[in-house]
Every structure is written in structure tokens, then in C-alpha cells.
Protein backbone atom coordinates (compact mmCIF):
# COMPACT_ATOMS: atom_id res chain seq x y z
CA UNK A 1 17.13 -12.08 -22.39
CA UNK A 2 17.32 -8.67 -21.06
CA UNK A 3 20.09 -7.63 -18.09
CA UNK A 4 19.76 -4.85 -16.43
CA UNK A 5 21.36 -1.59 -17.06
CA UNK A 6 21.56 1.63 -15.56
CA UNK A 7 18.91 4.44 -16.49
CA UNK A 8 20.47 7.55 -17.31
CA UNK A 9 19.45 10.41 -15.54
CA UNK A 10 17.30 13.29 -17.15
CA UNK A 11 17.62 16.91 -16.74
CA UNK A 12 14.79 18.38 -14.38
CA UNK A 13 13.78 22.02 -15.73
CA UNK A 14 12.98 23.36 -12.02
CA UNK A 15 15.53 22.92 -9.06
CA UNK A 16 14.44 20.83 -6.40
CA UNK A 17 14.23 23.45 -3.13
CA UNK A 18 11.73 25.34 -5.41
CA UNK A 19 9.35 22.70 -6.21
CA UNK A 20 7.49 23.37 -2.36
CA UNK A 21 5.57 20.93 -0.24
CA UNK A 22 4.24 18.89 -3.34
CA UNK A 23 8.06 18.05 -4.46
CA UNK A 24 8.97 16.71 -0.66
CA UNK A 25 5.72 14.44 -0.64
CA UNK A 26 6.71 11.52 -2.77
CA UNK A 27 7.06 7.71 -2.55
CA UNK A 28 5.99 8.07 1.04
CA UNK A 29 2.78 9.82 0.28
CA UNK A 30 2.01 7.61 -2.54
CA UNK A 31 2.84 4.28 -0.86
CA UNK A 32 0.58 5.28 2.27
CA UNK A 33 -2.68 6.40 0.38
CA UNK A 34 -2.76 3.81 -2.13
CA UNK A 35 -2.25 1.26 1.63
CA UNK A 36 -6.06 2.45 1.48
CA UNK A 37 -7.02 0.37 -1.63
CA UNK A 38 -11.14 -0.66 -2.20
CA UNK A 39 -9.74 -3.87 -0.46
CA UNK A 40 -8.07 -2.26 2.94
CA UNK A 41 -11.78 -0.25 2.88
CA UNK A 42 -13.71 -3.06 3.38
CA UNK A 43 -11.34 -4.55 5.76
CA UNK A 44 -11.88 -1.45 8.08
CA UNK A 45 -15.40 -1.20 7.32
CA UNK A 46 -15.91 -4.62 8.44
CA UNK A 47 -14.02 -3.98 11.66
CA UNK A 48 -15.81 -0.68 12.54
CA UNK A 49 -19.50 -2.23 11.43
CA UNK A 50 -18.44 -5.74 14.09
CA UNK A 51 -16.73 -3.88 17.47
CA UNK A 52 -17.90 -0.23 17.06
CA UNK A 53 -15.32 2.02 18.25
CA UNK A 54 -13.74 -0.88 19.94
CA UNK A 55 -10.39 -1.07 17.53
CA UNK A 56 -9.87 2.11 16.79
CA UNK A 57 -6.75 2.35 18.77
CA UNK A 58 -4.78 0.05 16.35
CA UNK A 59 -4.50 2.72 14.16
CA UNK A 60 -2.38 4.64 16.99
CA UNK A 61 -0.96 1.18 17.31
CA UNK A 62 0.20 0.34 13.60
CA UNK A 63 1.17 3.72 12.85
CA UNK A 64 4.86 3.94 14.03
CA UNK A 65 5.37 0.15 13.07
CA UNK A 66 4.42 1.24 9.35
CA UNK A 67 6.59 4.35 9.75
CA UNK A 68 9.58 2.03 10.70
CA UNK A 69 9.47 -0.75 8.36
CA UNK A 70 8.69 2.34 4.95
CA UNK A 71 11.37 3.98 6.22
CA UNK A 72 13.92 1.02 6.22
CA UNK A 73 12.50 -0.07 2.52
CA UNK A 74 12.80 3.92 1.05
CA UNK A 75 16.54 3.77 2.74
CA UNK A 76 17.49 1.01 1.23
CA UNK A 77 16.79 1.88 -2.24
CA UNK A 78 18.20 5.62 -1.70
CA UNK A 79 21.17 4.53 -0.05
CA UNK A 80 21.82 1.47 -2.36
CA UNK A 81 20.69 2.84 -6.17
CA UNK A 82 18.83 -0.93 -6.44
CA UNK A 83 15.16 -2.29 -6.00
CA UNK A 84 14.50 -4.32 -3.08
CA UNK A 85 14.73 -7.66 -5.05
CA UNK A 86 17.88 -6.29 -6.52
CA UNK A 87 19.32 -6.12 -3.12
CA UNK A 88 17.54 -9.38 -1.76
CA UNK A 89 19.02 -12.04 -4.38
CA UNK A 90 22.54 -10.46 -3.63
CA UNK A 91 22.48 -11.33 -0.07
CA UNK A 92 20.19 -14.30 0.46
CA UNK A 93 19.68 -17.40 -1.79
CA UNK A 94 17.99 -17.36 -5.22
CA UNK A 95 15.76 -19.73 -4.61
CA UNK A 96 14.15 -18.41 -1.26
CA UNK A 97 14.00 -14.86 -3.42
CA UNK A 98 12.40 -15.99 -6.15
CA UNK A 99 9.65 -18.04 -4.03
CA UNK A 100 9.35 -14.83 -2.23
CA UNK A 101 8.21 -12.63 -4.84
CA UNK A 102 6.22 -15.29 -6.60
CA UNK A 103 3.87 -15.87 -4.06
CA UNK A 104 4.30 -11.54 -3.77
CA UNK A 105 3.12 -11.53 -7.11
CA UNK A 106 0.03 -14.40 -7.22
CA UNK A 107 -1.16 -11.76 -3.72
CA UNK A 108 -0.88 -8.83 -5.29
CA UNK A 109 -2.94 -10.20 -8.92
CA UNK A 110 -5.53 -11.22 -6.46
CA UNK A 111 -5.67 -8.11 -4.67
CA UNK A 112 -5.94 -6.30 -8.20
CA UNK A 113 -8.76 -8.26 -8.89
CA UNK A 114 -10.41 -7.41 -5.67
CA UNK A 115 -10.41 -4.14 -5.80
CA UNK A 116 -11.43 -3.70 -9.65
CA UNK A 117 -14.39 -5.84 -8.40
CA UNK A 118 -15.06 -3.11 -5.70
CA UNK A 119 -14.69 -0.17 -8.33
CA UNK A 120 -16.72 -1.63 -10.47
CA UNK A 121 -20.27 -2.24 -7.92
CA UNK A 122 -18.82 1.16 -6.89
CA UNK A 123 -19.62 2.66 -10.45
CA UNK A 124 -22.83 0.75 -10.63
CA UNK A 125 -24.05 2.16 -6.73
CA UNK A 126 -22.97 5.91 -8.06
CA UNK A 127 -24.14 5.64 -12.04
CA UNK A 128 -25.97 1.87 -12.84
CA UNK A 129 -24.16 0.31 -16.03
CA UNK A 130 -22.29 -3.28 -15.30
CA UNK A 131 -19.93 -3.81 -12.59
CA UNK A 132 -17.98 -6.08 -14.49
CA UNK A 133 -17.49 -3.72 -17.27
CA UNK A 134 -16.38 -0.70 -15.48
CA UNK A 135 -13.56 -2.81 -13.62
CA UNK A 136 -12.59 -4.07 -17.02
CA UNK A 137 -12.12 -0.45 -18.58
CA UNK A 138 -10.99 1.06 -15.40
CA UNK A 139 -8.01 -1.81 -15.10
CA UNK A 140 -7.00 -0.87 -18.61
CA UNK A 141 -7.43 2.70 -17.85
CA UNK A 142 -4.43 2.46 -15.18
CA UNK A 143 -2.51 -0.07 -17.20
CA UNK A 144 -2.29 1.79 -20.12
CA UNK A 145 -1.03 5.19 -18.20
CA UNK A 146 1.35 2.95 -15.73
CA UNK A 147 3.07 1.53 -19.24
CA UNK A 148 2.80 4.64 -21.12
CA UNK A 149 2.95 7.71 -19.14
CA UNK A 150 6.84 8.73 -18.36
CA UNK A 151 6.77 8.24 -14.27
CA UNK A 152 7.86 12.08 -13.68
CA UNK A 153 4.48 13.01 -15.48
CA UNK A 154 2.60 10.08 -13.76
CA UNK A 155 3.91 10.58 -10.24
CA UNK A 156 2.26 14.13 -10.17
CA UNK A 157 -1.30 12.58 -11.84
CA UNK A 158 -0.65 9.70 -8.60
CA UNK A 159 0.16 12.36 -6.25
CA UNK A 160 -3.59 13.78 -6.87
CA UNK A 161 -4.76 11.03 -6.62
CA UNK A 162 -4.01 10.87 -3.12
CA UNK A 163 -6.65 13.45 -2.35
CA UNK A 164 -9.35 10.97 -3.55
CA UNK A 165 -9.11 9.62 0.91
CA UNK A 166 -10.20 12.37 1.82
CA UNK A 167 -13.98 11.04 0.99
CA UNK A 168 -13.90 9.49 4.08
CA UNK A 169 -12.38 12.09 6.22
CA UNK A 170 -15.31 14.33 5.05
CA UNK A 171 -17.17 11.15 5.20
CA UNK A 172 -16.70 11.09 9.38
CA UNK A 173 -17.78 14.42 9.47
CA UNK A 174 -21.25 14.12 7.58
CA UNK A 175 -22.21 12.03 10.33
CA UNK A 176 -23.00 12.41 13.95
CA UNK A 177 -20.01 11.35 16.06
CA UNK A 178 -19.86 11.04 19.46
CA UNK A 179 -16.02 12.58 20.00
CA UNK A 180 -15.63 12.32 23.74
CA UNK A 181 -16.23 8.60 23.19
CA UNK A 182 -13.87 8.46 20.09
CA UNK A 183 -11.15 9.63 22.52
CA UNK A 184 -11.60 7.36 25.24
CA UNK A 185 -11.76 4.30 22.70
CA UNK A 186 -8.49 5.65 20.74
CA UNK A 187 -6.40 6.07 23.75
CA UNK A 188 -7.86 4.23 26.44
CA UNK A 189 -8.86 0.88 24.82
CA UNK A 190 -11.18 -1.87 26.20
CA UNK A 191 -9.77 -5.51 24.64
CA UNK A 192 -11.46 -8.51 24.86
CA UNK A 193 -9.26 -11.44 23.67
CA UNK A 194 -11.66 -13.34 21.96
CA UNK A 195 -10.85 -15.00 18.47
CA UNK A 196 -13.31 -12.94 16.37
CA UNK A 197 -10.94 -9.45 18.01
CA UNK A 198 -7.67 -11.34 17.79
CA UNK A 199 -8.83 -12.28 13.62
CA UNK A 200 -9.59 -8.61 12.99
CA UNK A 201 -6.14 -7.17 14.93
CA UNK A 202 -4.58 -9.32 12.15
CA UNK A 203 -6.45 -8.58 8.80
CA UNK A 204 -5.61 -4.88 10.57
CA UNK A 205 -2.15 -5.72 10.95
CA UNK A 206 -2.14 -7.16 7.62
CA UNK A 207 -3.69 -4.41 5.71
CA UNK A 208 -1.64 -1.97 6.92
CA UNK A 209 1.66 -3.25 6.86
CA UNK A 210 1.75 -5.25 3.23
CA UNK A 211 4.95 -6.45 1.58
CA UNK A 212 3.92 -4.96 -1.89
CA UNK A 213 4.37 -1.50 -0.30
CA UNK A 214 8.05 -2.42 0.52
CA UNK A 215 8.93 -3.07 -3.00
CA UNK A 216 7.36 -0.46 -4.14
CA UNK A 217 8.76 2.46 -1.83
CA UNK A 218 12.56 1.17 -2.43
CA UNK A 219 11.44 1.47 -5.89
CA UNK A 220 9.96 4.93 -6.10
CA UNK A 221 13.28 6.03 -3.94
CA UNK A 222 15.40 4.61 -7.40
CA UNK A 223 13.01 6.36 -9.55
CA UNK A 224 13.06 9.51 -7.82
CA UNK A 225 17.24 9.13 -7.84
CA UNK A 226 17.27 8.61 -10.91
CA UNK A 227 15.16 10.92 -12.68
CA UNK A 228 17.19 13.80 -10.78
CA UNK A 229 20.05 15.05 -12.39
CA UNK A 230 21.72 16.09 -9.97
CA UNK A 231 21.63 12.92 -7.27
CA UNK A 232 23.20 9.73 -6.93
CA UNK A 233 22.94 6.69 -4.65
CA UNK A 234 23.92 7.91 -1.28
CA UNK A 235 26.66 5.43 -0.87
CA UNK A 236 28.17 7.04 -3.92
CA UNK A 237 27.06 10.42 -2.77
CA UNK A 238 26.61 10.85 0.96
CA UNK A 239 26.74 14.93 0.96
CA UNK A 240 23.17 14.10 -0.19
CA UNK A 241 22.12 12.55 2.79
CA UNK A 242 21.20 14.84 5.30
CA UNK A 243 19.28 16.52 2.66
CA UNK A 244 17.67 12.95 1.36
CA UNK A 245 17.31 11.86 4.92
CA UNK A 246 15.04 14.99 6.22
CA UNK A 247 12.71 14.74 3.11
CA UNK A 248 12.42 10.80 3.55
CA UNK A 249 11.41 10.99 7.07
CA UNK A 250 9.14 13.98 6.66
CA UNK A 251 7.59 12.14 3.47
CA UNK A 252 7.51 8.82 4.96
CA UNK A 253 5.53 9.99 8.34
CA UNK A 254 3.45 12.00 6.28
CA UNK A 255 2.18 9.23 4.22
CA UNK A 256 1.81 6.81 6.96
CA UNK A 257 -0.26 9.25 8.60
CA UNK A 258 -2.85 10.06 5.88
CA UNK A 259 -2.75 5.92 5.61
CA UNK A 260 -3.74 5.62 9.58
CA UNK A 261 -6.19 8.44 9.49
CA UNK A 262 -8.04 7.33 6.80
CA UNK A 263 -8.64 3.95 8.31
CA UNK A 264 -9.51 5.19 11.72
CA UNK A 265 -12.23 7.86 9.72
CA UNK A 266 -13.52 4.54 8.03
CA UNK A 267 -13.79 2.73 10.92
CA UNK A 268 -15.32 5.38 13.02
CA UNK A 269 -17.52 5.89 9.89
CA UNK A 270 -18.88 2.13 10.26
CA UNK A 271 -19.17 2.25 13.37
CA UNK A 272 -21.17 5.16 14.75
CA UNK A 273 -23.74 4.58 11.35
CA UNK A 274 -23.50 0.49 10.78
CA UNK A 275 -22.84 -0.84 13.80
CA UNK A 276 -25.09 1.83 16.06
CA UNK A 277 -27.85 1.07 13.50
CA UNK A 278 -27.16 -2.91 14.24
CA UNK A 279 -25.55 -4.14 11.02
CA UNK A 280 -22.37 -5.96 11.94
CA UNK A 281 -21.52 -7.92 9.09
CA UNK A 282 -19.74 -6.21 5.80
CA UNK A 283 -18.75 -8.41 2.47
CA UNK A 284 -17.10 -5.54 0.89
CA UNK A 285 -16.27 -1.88 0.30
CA UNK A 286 -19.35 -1.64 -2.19
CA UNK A 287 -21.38 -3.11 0.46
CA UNK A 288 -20.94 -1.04 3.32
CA UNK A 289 -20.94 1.81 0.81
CA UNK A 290 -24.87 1.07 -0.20
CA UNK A 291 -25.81 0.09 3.83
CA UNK A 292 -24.52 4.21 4.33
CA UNK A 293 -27.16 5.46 2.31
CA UNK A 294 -30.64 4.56 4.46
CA UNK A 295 -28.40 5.39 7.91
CA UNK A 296 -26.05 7.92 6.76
CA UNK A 297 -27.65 9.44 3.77
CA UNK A 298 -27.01 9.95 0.30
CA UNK A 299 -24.10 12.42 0.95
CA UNK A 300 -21.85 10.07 3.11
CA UNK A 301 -23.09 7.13 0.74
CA UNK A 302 -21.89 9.39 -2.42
CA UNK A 303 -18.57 10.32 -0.33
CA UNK A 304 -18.09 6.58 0.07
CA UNK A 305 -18.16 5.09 -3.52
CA UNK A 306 -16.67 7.79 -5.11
CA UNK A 307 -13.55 7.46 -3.04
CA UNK A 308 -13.77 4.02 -3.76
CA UNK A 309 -13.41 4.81 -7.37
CA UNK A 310 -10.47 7.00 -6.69
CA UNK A 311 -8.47 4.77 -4.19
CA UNK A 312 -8.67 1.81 -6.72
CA UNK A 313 -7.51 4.25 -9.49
CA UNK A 314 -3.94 5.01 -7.12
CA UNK A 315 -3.61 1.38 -5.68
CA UNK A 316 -3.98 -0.98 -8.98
CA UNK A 317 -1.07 1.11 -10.02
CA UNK A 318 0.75 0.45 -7.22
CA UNK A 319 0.48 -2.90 -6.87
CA UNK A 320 1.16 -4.34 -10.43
CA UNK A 321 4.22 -1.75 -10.40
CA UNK A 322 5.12 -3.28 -7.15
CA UNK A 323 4.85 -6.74 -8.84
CA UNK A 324 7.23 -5.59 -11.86
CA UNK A 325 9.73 -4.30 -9.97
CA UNK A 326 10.03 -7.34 -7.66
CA UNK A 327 10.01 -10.02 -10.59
CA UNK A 328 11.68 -7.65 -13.03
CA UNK A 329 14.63 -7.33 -10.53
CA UNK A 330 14.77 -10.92 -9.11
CA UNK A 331 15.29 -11.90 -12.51
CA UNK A 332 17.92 -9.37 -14.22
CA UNK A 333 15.48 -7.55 -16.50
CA UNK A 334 15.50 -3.56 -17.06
CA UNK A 335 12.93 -2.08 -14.75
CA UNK A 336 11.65 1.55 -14.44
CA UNK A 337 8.43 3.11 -14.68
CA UNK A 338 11.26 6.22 -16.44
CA UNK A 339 12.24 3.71 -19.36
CA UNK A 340 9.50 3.38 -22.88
CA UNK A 341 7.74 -0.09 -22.81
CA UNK A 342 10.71 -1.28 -25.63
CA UNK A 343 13.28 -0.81 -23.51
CA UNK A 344 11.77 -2.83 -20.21
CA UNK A 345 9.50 -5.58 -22.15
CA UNK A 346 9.71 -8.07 -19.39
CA UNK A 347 9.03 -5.05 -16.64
CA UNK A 348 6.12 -3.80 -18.65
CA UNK A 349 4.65 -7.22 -19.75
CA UNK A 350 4.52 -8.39 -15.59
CA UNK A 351 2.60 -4.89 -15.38
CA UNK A 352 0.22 -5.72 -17.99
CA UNK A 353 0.15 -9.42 -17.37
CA UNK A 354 -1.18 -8.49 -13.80
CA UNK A 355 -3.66 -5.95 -14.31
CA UNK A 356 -5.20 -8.03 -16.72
CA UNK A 357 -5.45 -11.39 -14.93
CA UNK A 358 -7.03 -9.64 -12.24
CA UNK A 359 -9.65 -8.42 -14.95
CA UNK A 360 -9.84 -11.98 -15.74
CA UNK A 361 -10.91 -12.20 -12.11
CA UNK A 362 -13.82 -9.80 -12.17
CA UNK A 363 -15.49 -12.23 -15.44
CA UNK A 364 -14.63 -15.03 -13.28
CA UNK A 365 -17.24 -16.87 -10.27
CA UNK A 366 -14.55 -16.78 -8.13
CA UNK A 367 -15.38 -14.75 -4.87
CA UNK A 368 -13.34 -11.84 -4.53
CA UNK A 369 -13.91 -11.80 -0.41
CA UNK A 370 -12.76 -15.30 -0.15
CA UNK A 371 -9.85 -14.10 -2.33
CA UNK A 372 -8.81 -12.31 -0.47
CA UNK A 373 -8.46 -14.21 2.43
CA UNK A 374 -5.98 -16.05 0.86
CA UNK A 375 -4.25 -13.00 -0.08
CA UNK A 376 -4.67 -12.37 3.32
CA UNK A 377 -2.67 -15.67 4.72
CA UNK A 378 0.04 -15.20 1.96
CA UNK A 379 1.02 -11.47 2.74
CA UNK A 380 1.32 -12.79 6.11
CA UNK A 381 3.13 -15.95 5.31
CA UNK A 382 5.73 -14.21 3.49
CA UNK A 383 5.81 -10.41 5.16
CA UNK A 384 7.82 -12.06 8.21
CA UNK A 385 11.07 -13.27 6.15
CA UNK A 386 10.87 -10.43 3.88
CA UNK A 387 10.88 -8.21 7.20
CA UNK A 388 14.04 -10.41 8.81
CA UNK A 389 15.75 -9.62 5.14
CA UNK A 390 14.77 -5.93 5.48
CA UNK A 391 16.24 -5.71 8.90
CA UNK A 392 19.19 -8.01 8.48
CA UNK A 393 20.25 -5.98 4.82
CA UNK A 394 19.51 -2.48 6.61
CA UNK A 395 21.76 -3.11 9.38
CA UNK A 396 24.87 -4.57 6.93
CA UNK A 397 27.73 -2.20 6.60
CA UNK A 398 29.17 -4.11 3.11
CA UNK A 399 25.33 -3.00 1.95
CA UNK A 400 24.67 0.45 3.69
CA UNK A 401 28.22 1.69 3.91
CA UNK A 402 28.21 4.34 6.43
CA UNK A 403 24.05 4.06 6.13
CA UNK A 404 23.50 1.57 8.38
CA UNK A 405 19.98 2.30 10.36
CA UNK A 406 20.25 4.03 13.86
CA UNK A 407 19.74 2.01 16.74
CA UNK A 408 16.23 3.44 17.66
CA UNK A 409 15.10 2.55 13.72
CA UNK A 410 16.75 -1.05 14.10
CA UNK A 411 14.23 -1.52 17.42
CA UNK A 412 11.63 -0.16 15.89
CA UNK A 413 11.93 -2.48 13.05
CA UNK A 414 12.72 -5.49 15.03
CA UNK A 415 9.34 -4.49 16.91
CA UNK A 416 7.52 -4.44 13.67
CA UNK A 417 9.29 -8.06 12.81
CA UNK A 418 7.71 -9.55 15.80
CA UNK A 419 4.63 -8.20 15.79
CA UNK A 420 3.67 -9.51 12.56
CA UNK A 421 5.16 -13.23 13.66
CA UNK A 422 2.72 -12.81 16.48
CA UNK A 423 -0.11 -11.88 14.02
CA UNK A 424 0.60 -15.06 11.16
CA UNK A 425 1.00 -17.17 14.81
CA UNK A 426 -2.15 -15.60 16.32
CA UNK A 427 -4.29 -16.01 12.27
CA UNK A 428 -3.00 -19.83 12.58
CA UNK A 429 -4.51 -20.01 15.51
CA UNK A 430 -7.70 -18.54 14.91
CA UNK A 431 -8.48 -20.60 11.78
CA UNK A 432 -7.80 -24.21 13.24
């Protein structure tokens, strides 16, 4: 059986302050644009195609909740030199850990297999050919890189990647908007508590604030530690922090931003072509892709599925890393996206075993909307103790040393806690 061992660190040819802008975007940036997976898109497509402008404001909303909780996560694994789950099974029961990040993983296969389903129909709306097929290669397209490519090569190739959501930023603006409007609903919000808007405040909620992106942000943090010569775990090396610190929060609230604003630019997409031109009901991302085209135009509909294609591309990644990280790490193995598949098996075979049931997936009859709804309720079945953990671990001076989160982040994260109780509480609700 493997056991974990530390990765030695690598010599970086360029010093870190010279690197610029690109070198102080990181796990934050990456973690936030791949949040807008082909899944999250037709979450926010639905929402923008059923109330119009009407939820646009829990974008403002969400925002410094996401901020909060990333921030915690990314700390965590700086401050620590461990993955989440590394940190998790030390301080809470095995058991509760390891049901945890099994029911992480079955979500996060099912989301995989989602959005390769929404790539795919993507493919066939831009260039015909079978949907099915297209997921298929582009699943082992991203596989083969994730297992193959060293992560300080891959990082930079995901980094680009996160310029594919800008489609529907330019998307927004290849359409007529009404912006006065946009303004009012963003800031000045109209809610009617009714179960249909209390059912898409969750899916909202859930979309944007995920428990795979936890795990994976801690994660990236190790990475990024470790493939630095010259940097340690803070607790081993806090004359780092203030400079670790400052690039965390500026990363971390950069990321979350491009996340938020490329929701609200879908939803205000939606809803000034879909839902002005009286189509309120959305299956998927590919869907309300094709119902652009006779409203919008071939432009915006182009704009549409081709970020499609480029989202997936980041967040399959993402997620099955997320997914070998968390079971890698609950159970002892060597992890790192650094380290050659022969020297992580078990890391690299969750990876592959992940991508390619949700392949399986896209063969399969099983409906990939109704999927993931049940994605859906386990994210949110599982995000609340994972969030107590977070809060509980990040507060722990025998974890964080001299680390332990400020009192504003501690409220902030408590905040977040509660709010997605109130959302699993509130989804509960709504279905019986």
C-alpha cells in the first residue's frame, strides 16, 4: 500500500517577484473559473431564462461568502503543508471523513459526466459529428494531460484556460441590454418568496459555493508550496506570510470575482434574450446555447457553445483532481499533480477512474439533468459539515499555530456556514 511522503521541492528557473500578474493569479483564479463548469451554465441559464433579471443580485450576494470560505480552504493548506483530507482525518473521526469524501467523490463523477454531456451537444451545435463521441475524446483529452503533464507546465495551460468565460462576458454585450434596469435589479432587488425562487436561490447557492472547490484550492496551495524552492509551510516558515498572505487574498478575490461575473453575464444573457422572448424553461447549457441563435443570433449562439467547450476543458480537470486529492489523502496514498503517475498510482488511478466513469455516463440513458439534481442534494448534504470542519480546523491554534483566521474571516465564514444550512433546510423544504 502506498503512505504518503513528502514531495521534494524543484528548482524554479525565474524568481517569483518577476513572474508579474500571471504568477500572483493561481489556485484562486483557477478554482473560481472552472466554479463556471457546462453544469453551473445551465444552472444560471435556467435561472435568468425563469425570473429575468429578478436574481441577479445573488451574485452580489454569494460573492463575499465564496471569498470567505476559498480563503479559509487556500489557508489551510499554505499554512499547514497538507490537503484538506490530510488535515480532516487528523482532527475528526475516520469514519465521518471517509463518508465525507465518498459521497464528494460519487458528486463530483456525476458532475464529470454532466458536463462532458454538455461539451459534447456543444461540439455537435458548433461542428455536427456525435455528441457522445466528442465527450468521450474530450474526457480523455483532459485525463491524459491531468496524469501526464508535470502540474507547473499544466497550471499555466489551466490558467488560459480561464479566458475561455469570457464568451459570455462578450456574450452580454452582443445583445441589447437594458443597463439602467440591470442596476436597479442587482442592487435593489424585488423577492418574492415563492418555492420555485427559494429552489433556484439554492441550486445558486449550491453552484457557487461547492465542496470540490475546497479540496481542490488547499490542494493547489500544497502544490504551489511545494513546487517552489524557496517556500515552506507557513507554520514552519512564517517570514513567508505576509508575502503568501497578500498574494492569497489578491488571488482568491480575483477568482471569485471572474466566478460571480460570469454568472451574473449568463444570467443577464438569458434573461434579456430567453426570457424577454418568452422561453422560461432550460434543460441544459447546450440547450439554452441553440434557443440563443433565432433571438440572439449566430454570434452570441457561437460565443455560447464555444465557451462551453472551453469551461468543460478547465472544470473536468478540476474536479477529478479534486476527487484524488480528497480520497488519495483520506487514505495515506502519495498525492500530487508534481509526482509521475508511478510514483502516485492510487492518486492517478482515482483521476482516471473518474473521468472515465463519467464517460461511461455520456453512453449511458441515464439523464444527465436529473443527475444532477442529485449531485445537487449531495453537495448540499455534505458542504455544511465539511464547512463546520473548515471553520472549527481554521480557528485551532495546535493546527494554525500563530495562523489562526482573524476575527472578521471567522464571521464571515460562520456566515457562509449558516447560509448554506438555511439553503439544504430551505431545498428540503421545497421538494416535500
Amino acid at each position: 500500500m502506498e503512505t504518503a511522503t513528502p514531495l521534494q521541492p524543484k528548482p524554479v528557473p525565474v524568481p517569483r517577484k518577476a513572474r508579474g500578474l500571471l504568477a500572483n493569479l493561481g489556485p484562486g483564479l483557477v478554482t473560481g473559473a472552472s466554479d463556471d463548469d457546462p453544469s453551473g451554465i445551465g444552472t444560471y441559464s435556467q435561472v435568468g431564462a425563469q425570473f429575468g433579471l429578478g436574481l441577479l443580485w445573488t451574485m452580489l450576494f454569494s460573492y463575499p461568502l465564496m471569498v470567505s470560505v476559498q480563503l479559509i480552504s487556500g489557508r489551510i493548506g499554505r499554512v499547514t503543508g497538507r490537503g484538506l483530507a490530510v488535515t480532516l482525518k487528523q482532527q475528526y473521526p475516520r469514519g465521518v471523513v471517509r463518508t465525507l469524501v465518498a459521497l464528494l467523490a460519487l458528486a463530483n463523477t456525476i458532475n464529470i459526466g454532466a458536463d462532458l454531456s454538455a461539451m459534447g451537444a456543444a461540439v455537435q451545435l458548433l461542428v455536427g459529428g456525435s455528441p457522445a463521441l466528442s465527450s468521450a475524446l474530450l474526457g480523455l483529452g483532459s485525463m491524459l494531460l491531468l496524469v501526464f503533464v508535470p502540474y507547473r507546465r499544466y497550471v499555466v495551460v489551466m490558467k488560459w484556460l480561464t479566458l475561455a468565460v469570457l464568451a459570455y462576458v462578450a456574450t452580454a454585450f452582443a445583445v441589447e441590454v437594458p443597463w439602467a434596469e440591470v442596476l436597479r435589479a442587482t442592487l435593489w432587488p424585488r423577492l418574492a418568496i415563492t418555492p420555485e425562487t427559494i429552489t433556484a436561490v439554492v441550486a445558486v447557492l449550491g453552484t457557487t459555493i461547492s465542496p470540490y472547490l475546497f479540496f481542490w484550492q488547499a490542494s493547489q496551495e500544497v502544490e504551489e508550496q511545494q513546487a517552489a524552492s524557496d517556500e515552506q509551510p507557513l507554520k514552519q516558515a512564517p517570514q513567508q506570510a505576509r508575502r503568501q498572505f497578500g498574494r492569497m487574498g489578491f488571488d482568491t478575490a480575483f477568482g471569485m470575482a471572474v466566478s460571480n461575473g460570469v454568472a451574473f453575464f449568463i444570467i443577464l444573457t438569458t434573461a434579456v434574450t430567453l426570457h424577454a422572448h418568452g422561453v422560461q424553461h432550460i434543460d441544459s447549457a447546450a440547450q439554452a446555447a441553440e434557443a440563443l441563435k433565432p433571438v440572439a443570433g449566430r454570434f452570441a449562439f457561437g460565443l455560447f457553445a464555444l465557451g462551453l467547450v472551453g469551461t468543460g476543458l478547465l472544470a473536468v480537470p478540476v474536479l477529478a483532481g479534486s476527487t484524488g486529492y480528497a480520497v488519495a489523502d483520506t487514505l495515506g496514498w502519495r498525492s500530487g499533480l508534481e509526482r509521475r503517475p508511478p510514483q502516485a498510482k492510487g492518486f492517478y488511478g482515482v483521476i482516471a477512474a473518474s473521468v472515465l466513469l463519467g464517460i461511461a455516463m455520456t453512453f449511458s440513458p441515464l439523464n444527465p439533468i436529473r443527475a444532477l439534481f442529485w449531485t445537487a442534494v449531495i453537495n448540499g448534504v455534505i458542504s455544511v459539515p465539511i464547512l463546520v470542519f473548515l471553520m472549527l480546523i481554521a480557528s485551532r491554534h495546535r493546527v494554525m499555530g500563530r495562523f489562526v483566521i482573524s476575527l472578521p474571516l471567522r464571521l464571515l465564514g460562520w456566515l457562509t456556514t449558516a447560509t448554506m444550512a438555511l439553503a439544504v433546510i430551505a431545498m428540503a423544504w421545497t421538494s416535500v
